[in-house]
PDB file of N, CA and C in Angstrom:
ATOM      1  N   UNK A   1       0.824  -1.181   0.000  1.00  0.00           N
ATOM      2  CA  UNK A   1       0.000   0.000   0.000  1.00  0.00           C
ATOM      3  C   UNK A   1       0.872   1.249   0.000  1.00  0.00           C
ATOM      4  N   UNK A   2       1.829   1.333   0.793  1.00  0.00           N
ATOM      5  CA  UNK A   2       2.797   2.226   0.899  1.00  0.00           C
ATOM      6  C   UNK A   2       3.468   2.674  -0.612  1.00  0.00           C
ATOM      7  N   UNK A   3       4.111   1.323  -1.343  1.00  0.00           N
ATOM      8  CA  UNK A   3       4.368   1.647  -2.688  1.00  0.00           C
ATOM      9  C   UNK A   3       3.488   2.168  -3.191  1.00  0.00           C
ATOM     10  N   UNK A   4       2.168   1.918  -3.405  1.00  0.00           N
ATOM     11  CA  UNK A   4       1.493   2.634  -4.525  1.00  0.00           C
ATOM     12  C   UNK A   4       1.176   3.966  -3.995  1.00  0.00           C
ATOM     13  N   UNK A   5       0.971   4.322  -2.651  1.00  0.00           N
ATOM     14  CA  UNK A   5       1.184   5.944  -2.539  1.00  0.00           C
ATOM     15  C   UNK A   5       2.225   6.423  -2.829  1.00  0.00           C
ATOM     16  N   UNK A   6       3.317   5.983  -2.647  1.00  0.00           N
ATOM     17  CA  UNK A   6       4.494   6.785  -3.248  1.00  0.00           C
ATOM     18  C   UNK A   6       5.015   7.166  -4.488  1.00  0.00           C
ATOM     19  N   UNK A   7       4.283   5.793  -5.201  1.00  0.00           N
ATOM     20  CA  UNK A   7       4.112   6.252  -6.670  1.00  0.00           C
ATOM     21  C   UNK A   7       2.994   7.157  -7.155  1.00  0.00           C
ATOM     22  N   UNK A   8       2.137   7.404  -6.340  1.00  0.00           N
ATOM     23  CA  UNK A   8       0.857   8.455  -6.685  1.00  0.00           C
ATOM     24  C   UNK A   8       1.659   9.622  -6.047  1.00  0.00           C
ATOM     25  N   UNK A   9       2.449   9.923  -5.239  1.00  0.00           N
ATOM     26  CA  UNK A   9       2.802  10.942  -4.365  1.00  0.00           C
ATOM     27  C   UNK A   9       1.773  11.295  -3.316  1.00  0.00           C
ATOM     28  N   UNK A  10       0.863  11.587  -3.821  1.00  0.00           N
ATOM     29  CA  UNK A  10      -0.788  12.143  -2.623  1.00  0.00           C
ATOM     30  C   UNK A  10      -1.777  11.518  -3.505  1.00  0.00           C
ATOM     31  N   UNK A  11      -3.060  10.914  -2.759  1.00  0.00           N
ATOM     32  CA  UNK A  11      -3.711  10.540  -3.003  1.00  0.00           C
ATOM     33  C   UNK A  11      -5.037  10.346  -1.816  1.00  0.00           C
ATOM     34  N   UNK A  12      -6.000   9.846  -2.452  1.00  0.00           N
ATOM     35  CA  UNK A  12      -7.310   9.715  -1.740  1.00  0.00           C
ATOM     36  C   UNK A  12      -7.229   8.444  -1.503  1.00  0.00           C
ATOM     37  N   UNK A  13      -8.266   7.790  -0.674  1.00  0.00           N
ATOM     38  CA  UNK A  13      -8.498   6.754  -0.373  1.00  0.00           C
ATOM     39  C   UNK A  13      -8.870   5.549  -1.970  1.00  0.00           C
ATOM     40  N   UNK A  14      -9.384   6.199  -2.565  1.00  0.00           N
ATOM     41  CA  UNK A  14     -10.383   5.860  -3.906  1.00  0.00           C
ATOM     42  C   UNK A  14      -9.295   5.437  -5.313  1.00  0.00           C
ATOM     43  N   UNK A  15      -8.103   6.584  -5.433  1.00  0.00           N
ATOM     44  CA  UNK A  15      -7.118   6.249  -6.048  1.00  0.00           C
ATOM     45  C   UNK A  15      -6.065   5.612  -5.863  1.00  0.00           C
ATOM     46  N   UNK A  16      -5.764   5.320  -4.229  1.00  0.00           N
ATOM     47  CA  UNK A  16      -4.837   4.139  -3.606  1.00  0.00           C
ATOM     48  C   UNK A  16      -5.778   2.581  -3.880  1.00  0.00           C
ATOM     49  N   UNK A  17      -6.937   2.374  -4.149  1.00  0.00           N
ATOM     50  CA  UNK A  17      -7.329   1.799  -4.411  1.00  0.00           C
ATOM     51  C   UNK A  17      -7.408   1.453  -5.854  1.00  0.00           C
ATOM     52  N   UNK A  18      -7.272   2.109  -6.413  1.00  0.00           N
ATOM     53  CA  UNK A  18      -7.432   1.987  -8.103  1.00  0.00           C
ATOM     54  C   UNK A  18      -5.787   1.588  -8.498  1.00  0.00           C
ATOM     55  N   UNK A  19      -4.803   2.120  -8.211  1.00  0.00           N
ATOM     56  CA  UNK A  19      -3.330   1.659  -8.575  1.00  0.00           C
ATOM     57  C   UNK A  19      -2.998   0.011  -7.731  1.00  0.00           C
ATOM     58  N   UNK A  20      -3.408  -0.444  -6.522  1.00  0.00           N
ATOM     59  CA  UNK A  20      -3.699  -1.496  -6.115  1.00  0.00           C
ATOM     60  C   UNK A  20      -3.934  -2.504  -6.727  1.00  0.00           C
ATOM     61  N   UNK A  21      -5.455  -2.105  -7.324  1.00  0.00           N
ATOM     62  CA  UNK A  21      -6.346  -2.894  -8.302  1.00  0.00           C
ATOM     63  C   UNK A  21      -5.062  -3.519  -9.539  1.00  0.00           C
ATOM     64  N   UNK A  22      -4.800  -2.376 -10.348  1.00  0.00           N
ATOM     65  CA  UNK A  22      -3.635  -1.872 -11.728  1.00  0.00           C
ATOM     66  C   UNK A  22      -2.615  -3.306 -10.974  1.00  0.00           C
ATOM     67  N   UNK A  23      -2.137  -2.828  -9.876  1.00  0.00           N
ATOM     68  CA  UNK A  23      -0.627  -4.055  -9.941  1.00  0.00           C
ATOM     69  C   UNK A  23      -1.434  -5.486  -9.805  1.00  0.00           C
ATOM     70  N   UNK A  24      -2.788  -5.471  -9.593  1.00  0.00           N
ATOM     71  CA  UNK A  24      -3.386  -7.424  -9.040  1.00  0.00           C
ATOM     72  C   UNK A  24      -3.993  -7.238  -7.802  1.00  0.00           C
ATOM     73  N   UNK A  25      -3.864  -6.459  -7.046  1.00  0.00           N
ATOM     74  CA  UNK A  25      -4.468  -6.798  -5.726  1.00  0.00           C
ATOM     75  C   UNK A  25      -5.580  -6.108  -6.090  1.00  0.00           C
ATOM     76  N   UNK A  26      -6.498  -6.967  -5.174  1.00  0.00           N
ATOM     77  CA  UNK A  26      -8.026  -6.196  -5.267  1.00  0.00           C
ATOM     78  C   UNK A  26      -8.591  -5.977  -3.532  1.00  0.00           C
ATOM     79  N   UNK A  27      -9.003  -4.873  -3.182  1.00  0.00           N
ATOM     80  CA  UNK A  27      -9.482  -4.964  -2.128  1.00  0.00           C
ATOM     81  C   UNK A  27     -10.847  -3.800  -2.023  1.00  0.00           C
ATOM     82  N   UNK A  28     -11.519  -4.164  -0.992  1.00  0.00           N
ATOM     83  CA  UNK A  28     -12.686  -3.085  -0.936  1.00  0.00           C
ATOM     84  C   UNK A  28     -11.933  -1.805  -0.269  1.00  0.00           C
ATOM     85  N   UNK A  29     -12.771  -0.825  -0.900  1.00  0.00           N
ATOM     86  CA  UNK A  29     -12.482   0.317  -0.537  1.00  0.00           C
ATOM     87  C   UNK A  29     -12.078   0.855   0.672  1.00  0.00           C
ATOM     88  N   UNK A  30     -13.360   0.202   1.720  1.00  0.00           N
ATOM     89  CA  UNK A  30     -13.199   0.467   3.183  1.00  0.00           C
ATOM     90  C   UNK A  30     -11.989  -0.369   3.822  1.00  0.00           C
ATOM     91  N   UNK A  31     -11.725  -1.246   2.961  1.00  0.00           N
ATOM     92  CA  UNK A  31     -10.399  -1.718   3.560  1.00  0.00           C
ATOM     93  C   UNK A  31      -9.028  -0.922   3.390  1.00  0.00           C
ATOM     94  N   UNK A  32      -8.694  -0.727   2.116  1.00  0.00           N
ATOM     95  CA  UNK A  32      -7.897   0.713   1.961  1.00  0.00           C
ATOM     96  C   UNK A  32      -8.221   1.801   3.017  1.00  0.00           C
ATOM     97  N   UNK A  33      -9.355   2.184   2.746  1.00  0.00           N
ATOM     98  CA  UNK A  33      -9.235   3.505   4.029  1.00  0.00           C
ATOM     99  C   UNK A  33      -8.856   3.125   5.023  1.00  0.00           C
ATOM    100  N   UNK A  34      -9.283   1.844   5.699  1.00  0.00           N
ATOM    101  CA  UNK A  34      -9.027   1.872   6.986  1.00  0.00           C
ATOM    102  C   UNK A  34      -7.549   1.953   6.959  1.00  0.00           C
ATOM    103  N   UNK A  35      -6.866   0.615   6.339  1.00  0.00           N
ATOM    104  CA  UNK A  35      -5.088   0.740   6.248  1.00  0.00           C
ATOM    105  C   UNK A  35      -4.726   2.509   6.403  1.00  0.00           C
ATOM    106  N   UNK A  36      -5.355   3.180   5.523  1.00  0.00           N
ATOM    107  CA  UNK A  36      -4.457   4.233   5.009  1.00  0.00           C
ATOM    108  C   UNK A  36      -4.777   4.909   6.680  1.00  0.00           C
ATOM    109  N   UNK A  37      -5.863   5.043   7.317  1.00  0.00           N
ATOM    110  CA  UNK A  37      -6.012   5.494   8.839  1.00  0.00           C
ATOM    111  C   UNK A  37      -5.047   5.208   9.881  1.00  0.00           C
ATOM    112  N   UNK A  38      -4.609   3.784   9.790  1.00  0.00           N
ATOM    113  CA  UNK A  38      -4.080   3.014  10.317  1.00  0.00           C
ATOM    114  C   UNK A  38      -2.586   3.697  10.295  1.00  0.00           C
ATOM    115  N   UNK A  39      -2.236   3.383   8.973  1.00  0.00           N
ATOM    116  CA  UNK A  39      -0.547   4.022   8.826  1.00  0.00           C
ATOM    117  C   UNK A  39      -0.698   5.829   9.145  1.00  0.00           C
ATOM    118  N   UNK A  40      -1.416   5.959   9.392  1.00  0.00           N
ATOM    119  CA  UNK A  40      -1.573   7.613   9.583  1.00  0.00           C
ATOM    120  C   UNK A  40      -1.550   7.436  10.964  1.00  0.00           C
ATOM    121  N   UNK A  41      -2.609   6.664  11.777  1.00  0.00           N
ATOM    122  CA  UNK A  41      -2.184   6.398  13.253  1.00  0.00           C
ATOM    123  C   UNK A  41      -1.001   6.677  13.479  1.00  0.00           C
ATOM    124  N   UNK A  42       0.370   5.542  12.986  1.00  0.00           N
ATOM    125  CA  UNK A  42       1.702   4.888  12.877  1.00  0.00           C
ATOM    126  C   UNK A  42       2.176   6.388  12.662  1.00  0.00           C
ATOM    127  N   UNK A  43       1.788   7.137  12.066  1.00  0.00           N
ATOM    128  CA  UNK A  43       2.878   8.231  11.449  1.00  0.00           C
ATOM    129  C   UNK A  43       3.643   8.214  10.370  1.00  0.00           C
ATOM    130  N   UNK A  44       2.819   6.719   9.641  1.00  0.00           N
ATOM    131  CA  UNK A  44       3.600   6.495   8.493  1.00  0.00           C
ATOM    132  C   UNK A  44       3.555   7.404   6.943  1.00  0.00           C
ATOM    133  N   UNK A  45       2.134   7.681   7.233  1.00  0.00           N
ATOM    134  CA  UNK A  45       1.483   8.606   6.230  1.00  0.00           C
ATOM    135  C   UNK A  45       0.952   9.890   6.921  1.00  0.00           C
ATOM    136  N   UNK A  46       0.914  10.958   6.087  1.00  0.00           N
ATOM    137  CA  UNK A  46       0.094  12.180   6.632  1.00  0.00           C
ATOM    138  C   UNK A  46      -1.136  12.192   5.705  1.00  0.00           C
ATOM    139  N   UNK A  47      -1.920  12.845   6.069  1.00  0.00           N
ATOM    140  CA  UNK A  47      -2.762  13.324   5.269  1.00  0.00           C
ATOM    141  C   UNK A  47      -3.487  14.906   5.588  1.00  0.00           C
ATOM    142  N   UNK A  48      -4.482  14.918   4.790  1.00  0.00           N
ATOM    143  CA  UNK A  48      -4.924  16.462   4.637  1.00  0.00           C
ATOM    144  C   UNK A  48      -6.416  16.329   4.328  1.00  0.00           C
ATOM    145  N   UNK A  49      -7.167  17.232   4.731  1.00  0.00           N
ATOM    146  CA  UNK A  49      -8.879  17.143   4.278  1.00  0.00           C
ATOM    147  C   UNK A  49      -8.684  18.052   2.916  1.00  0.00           C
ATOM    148  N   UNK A  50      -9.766  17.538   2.412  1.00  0.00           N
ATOM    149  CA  UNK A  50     -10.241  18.702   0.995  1.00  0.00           C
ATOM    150  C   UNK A  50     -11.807  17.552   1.063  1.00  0.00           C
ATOM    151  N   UNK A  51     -11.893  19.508   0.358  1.00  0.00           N
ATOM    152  CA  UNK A  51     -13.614  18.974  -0.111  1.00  0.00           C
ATOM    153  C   UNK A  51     -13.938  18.403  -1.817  1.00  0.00           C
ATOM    154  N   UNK A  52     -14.671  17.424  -1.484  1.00  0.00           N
ATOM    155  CA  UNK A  52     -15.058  16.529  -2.888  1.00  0.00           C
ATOM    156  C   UNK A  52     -16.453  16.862  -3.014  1.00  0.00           C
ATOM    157  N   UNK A  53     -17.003  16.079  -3.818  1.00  0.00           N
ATOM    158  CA  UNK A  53     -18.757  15.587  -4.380  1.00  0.00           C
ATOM    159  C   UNK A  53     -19.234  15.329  -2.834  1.00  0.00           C
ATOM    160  N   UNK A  54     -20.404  15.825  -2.370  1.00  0.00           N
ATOM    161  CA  UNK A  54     -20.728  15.402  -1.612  1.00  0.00           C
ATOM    162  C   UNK A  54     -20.292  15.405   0.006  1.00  0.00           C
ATOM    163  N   UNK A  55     -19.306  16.178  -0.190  1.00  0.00           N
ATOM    164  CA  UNK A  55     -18.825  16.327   1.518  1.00  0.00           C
ATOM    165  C   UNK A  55     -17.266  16.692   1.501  1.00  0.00           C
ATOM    166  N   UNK A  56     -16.125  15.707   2.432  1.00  0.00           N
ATOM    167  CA  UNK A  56     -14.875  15.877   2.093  1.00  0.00           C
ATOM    168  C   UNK A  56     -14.317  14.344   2.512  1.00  0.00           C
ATOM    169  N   UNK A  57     -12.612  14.298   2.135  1.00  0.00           N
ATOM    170  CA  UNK A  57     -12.204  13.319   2.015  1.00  0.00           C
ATOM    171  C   UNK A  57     -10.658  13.287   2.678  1.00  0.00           C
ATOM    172  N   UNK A  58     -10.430  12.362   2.642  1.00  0.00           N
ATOM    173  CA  UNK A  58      -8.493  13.118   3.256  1.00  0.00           C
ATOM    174  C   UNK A  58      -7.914  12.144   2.160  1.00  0.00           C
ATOM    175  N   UNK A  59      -6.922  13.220   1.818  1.00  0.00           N
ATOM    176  CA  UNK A  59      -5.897  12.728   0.729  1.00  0.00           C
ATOM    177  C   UNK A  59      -4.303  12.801   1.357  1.00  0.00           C
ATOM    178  N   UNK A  60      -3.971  11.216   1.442  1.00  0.00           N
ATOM    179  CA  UNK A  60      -3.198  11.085   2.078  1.00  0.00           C
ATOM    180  C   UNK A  60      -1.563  11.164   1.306  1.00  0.00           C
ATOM    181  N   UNK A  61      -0.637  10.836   2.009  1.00  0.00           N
ATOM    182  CA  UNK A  61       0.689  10.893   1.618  1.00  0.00           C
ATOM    183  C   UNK A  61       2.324  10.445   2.385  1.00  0.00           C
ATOM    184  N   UNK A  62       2.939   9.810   1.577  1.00  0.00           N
ATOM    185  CA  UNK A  62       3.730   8.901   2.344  1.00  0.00           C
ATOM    186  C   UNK A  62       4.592  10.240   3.531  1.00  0.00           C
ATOM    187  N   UNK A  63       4.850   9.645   4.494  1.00  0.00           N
ATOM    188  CA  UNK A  63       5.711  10.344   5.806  1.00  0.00           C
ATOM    189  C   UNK A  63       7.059  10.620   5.364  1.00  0.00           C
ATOM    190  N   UNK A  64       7.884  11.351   5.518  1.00  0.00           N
ATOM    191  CA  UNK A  64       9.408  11.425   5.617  1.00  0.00           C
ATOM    192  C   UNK A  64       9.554  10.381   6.991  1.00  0.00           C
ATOM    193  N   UNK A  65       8.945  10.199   7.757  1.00  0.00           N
ATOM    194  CA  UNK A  65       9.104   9.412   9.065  1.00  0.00           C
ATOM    195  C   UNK A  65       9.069   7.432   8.827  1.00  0.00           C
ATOM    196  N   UNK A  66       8.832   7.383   7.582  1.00  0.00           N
ATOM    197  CA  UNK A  66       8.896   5.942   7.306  1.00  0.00           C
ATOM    198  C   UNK A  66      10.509   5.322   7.031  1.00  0.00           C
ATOM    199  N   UNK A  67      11.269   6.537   6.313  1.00  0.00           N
ATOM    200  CA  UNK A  67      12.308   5.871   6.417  1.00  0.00           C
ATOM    201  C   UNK A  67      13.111   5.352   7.807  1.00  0.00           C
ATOM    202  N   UNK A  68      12.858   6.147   8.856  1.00  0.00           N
ATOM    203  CA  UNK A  68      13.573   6.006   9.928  1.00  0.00           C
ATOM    204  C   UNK A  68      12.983   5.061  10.519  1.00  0.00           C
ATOM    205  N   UNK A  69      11.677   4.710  10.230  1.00  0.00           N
ATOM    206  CA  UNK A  69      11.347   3.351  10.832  1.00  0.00           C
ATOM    207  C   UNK A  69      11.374   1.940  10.328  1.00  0.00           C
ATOM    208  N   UNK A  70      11.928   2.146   9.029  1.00  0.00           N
ATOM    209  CA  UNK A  70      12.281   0.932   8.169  1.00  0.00           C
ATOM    210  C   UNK A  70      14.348   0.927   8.823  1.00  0.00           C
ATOM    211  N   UNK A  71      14.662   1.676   8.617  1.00  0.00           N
ATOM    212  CA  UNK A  71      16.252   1.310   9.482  1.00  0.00           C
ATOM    213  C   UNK A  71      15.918   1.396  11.378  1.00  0.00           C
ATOM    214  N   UNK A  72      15.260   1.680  11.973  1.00  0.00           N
ATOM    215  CA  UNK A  72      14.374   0.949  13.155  1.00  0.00           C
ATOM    216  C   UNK A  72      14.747  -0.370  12.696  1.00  0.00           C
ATOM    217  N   UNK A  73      13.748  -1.133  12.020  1.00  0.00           N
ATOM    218  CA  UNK A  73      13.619  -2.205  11.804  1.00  0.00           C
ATOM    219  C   UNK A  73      14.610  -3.122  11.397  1.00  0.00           C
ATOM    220  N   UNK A  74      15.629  -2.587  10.666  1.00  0.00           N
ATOM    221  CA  UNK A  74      16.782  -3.280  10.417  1.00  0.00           C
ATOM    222  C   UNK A  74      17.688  -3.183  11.729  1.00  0.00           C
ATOM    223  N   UNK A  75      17.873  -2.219  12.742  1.00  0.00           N
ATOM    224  CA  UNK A  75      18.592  -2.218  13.645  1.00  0.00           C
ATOM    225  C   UNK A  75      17.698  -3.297  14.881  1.00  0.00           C
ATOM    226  N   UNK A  76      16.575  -3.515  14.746  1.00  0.00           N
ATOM    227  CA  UNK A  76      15.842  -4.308  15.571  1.00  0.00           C
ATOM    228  C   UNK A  76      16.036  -5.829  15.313  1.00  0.00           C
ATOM    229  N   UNK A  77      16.557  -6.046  13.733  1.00  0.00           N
ATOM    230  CA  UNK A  77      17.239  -7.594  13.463  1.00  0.00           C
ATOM    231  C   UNK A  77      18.275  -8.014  13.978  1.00  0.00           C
ATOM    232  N   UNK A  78      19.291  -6.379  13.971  1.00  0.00           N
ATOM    233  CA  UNK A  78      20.381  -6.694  14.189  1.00  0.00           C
ATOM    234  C   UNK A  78      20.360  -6.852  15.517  1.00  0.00           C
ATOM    235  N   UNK A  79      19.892  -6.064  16.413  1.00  0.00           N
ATOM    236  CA  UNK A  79      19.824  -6.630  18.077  1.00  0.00           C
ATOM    237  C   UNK A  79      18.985  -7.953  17.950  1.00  0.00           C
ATOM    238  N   UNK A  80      18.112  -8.335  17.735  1.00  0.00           N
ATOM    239  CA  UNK A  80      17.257  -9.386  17.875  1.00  0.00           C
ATOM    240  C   UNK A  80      17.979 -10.539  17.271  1.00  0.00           C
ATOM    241  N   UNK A  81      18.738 -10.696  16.203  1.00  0.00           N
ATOM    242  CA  UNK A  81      19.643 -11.937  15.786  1.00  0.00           C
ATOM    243  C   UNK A  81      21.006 -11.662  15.583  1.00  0.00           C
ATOM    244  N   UNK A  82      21.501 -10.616  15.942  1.00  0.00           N
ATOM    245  CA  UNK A  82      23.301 -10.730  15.774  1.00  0.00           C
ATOM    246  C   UNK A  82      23.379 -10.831  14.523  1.00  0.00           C
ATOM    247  N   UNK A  83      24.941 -11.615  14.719  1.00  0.00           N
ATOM    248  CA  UNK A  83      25.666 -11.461  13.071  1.00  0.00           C
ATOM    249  C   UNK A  83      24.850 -12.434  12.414  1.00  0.00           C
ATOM    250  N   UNK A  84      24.460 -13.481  12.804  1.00  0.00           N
ATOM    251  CA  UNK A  84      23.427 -14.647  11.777  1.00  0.00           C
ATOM    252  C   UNK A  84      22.271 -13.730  11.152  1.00  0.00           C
ATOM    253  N   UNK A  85      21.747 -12.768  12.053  1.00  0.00           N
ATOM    254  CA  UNK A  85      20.353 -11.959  11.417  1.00  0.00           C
ATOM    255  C   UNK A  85      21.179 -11.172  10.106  1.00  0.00           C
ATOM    256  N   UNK A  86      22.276 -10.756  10.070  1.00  0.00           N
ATOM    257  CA  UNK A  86      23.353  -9.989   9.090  1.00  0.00           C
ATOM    258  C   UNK A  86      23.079 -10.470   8.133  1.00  0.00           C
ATOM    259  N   UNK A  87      23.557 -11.844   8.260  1.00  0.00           N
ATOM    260  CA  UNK A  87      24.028 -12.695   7.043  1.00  0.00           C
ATOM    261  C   UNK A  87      22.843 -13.096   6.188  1.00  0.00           C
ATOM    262  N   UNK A  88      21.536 -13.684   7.214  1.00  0.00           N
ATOM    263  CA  UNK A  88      20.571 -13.945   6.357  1.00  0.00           C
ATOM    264  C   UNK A  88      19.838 -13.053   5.974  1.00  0.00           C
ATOM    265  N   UNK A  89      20.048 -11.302   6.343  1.00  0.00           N
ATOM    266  CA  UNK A  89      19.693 -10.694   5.572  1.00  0.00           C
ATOM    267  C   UNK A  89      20.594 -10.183   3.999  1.00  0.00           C
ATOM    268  N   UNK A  90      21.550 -10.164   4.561  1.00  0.00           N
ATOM    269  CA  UNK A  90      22.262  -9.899   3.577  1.00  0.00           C
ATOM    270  C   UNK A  90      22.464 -10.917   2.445  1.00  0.00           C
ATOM    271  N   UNK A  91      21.808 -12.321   2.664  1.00  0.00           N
ATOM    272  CA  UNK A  91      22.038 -13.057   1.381  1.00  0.00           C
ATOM    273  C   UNK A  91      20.405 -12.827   0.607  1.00  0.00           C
ATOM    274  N   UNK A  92      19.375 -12.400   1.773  1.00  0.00           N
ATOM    275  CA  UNK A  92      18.289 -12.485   1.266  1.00  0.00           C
ATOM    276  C   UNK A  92      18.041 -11.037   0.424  1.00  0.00           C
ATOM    277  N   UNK A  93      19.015 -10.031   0.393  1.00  0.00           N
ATOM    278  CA  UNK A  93      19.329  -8.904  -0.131  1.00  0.00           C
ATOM    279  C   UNK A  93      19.752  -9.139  -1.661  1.00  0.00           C
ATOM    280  N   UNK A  94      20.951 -10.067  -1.653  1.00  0.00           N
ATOM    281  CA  UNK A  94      21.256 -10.626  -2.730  1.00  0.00           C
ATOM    282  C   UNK A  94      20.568 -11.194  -3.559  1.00  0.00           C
ATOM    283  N   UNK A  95      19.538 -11.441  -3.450  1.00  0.00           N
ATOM    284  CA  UNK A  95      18.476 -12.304  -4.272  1.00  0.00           C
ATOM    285  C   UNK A  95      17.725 -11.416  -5.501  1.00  0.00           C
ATOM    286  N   UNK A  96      17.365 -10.094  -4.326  1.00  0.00           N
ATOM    287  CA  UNK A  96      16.743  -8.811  -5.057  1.00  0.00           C
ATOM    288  C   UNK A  96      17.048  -8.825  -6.601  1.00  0.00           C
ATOM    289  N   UNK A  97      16.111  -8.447  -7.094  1.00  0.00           N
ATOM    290  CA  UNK A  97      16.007  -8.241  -8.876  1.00  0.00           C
ATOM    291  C   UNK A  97      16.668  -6.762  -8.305  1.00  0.00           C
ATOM    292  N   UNK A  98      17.599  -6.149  -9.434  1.00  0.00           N
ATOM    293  CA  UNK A  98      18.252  -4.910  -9.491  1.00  0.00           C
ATOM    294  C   UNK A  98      16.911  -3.716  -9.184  1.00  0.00           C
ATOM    295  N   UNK A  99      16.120  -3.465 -10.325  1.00  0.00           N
ATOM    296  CA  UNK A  99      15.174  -2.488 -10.013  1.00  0.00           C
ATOM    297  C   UNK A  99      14.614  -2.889  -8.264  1.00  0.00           C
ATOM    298  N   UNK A 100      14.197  -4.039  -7.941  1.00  0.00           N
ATOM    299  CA  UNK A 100      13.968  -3.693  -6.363  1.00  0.00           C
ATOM    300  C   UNK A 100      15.058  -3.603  -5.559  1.00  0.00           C
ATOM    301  N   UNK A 101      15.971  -3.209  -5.502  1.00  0.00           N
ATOM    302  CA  UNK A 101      17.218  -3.010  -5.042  1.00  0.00           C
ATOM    303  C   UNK A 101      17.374  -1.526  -4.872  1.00  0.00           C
ATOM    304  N   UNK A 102      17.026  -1.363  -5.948  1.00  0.00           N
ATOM    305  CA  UNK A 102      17.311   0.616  -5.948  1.00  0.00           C
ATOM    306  C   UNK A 102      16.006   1.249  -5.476  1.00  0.00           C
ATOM    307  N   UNK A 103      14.781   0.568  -5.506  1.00  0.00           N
ATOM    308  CA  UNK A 103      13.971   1.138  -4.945  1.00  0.00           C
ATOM    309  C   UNK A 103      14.286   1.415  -3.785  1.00  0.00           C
ATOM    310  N   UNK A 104      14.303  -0.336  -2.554  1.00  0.00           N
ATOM    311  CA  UNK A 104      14.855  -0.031  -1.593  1.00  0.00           C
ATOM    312  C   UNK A 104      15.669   0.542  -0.898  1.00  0.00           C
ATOM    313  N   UNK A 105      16.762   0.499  -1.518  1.00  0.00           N
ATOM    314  CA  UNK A 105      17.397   2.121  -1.383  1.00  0.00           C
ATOM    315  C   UNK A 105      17.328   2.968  -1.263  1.00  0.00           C
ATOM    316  N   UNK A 106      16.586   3.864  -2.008  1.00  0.00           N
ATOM    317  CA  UNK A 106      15.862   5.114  -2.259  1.00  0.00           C
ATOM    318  C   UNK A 106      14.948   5.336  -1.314  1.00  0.00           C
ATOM    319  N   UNK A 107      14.249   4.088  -0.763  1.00  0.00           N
ATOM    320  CA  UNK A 107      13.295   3.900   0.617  1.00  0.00           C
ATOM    321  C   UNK A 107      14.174   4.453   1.821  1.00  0.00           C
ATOM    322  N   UNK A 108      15.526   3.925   1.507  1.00  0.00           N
ATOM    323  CA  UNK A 108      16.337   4.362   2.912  1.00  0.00           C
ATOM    324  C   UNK A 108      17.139   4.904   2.971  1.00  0.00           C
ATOM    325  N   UNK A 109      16.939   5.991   1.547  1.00  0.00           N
ATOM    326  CA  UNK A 109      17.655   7.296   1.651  1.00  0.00           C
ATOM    327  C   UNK A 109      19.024   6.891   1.420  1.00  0.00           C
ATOM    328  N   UNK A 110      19.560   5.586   0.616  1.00  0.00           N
ATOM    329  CA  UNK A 110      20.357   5.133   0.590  1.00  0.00           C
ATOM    330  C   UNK A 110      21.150   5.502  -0.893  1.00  0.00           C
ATOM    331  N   UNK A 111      20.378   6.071  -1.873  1.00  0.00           N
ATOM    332  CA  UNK A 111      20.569   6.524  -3.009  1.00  0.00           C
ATOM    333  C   UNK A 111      21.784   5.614  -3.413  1.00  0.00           C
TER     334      UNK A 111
END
């Protein structure tokens, strides 16, 4: 879910759902919103109100605060499994197709 907001940059609940759909996943709407609430809980996403058809909506958008919690998470392997958590990440790194490689990167500001 995160990828496809970042590839929309900002978006509504309605169009995180429609690029979803586009890669194969299908889900109901209210399930998207809720996620996208959810990671907004987290601080993963921000969002913003605007008014639509009928009332208003929040159009959300990925956090600058996600990267620091994705290297969180890598420093939480590394305490949680030592050098073995290293290794099997680092071979499971190796596996990566090139284009997801540089994404991830770019996820962690790793350019």
């Amino acid at each position: 879910m995160l990828a496809s907001l970042r590839d929309l940059g900002e978006a509504p609940a309605r169009d995180v759902r429609a690029a979803l759909e586009k890669g194969g996943t299908r889900l109901a709407y209210t399930t998207v919103a809720t996620i996208l609430a959810r990671l907004h809980d987290k601080h993963l996403v921000t969002r913003r109100r605007e008014p639509c058809r009928g009332g208003e909506r929040y159009v959300y958008r990925p956090s600058p605060v996600e990267q620091k919690y994705l290297l969180n998470l890598l420093r939480g392997v590394v305490r949680m499994f030592g050098p073995a958590g290293v290794v099997h990440l680092n071979d499971e790194l190796s596996k990566l197709d090139p284009s997801e490689e540089r994404a991830l990167r770019r996820r962690l500001g790793l350019r």
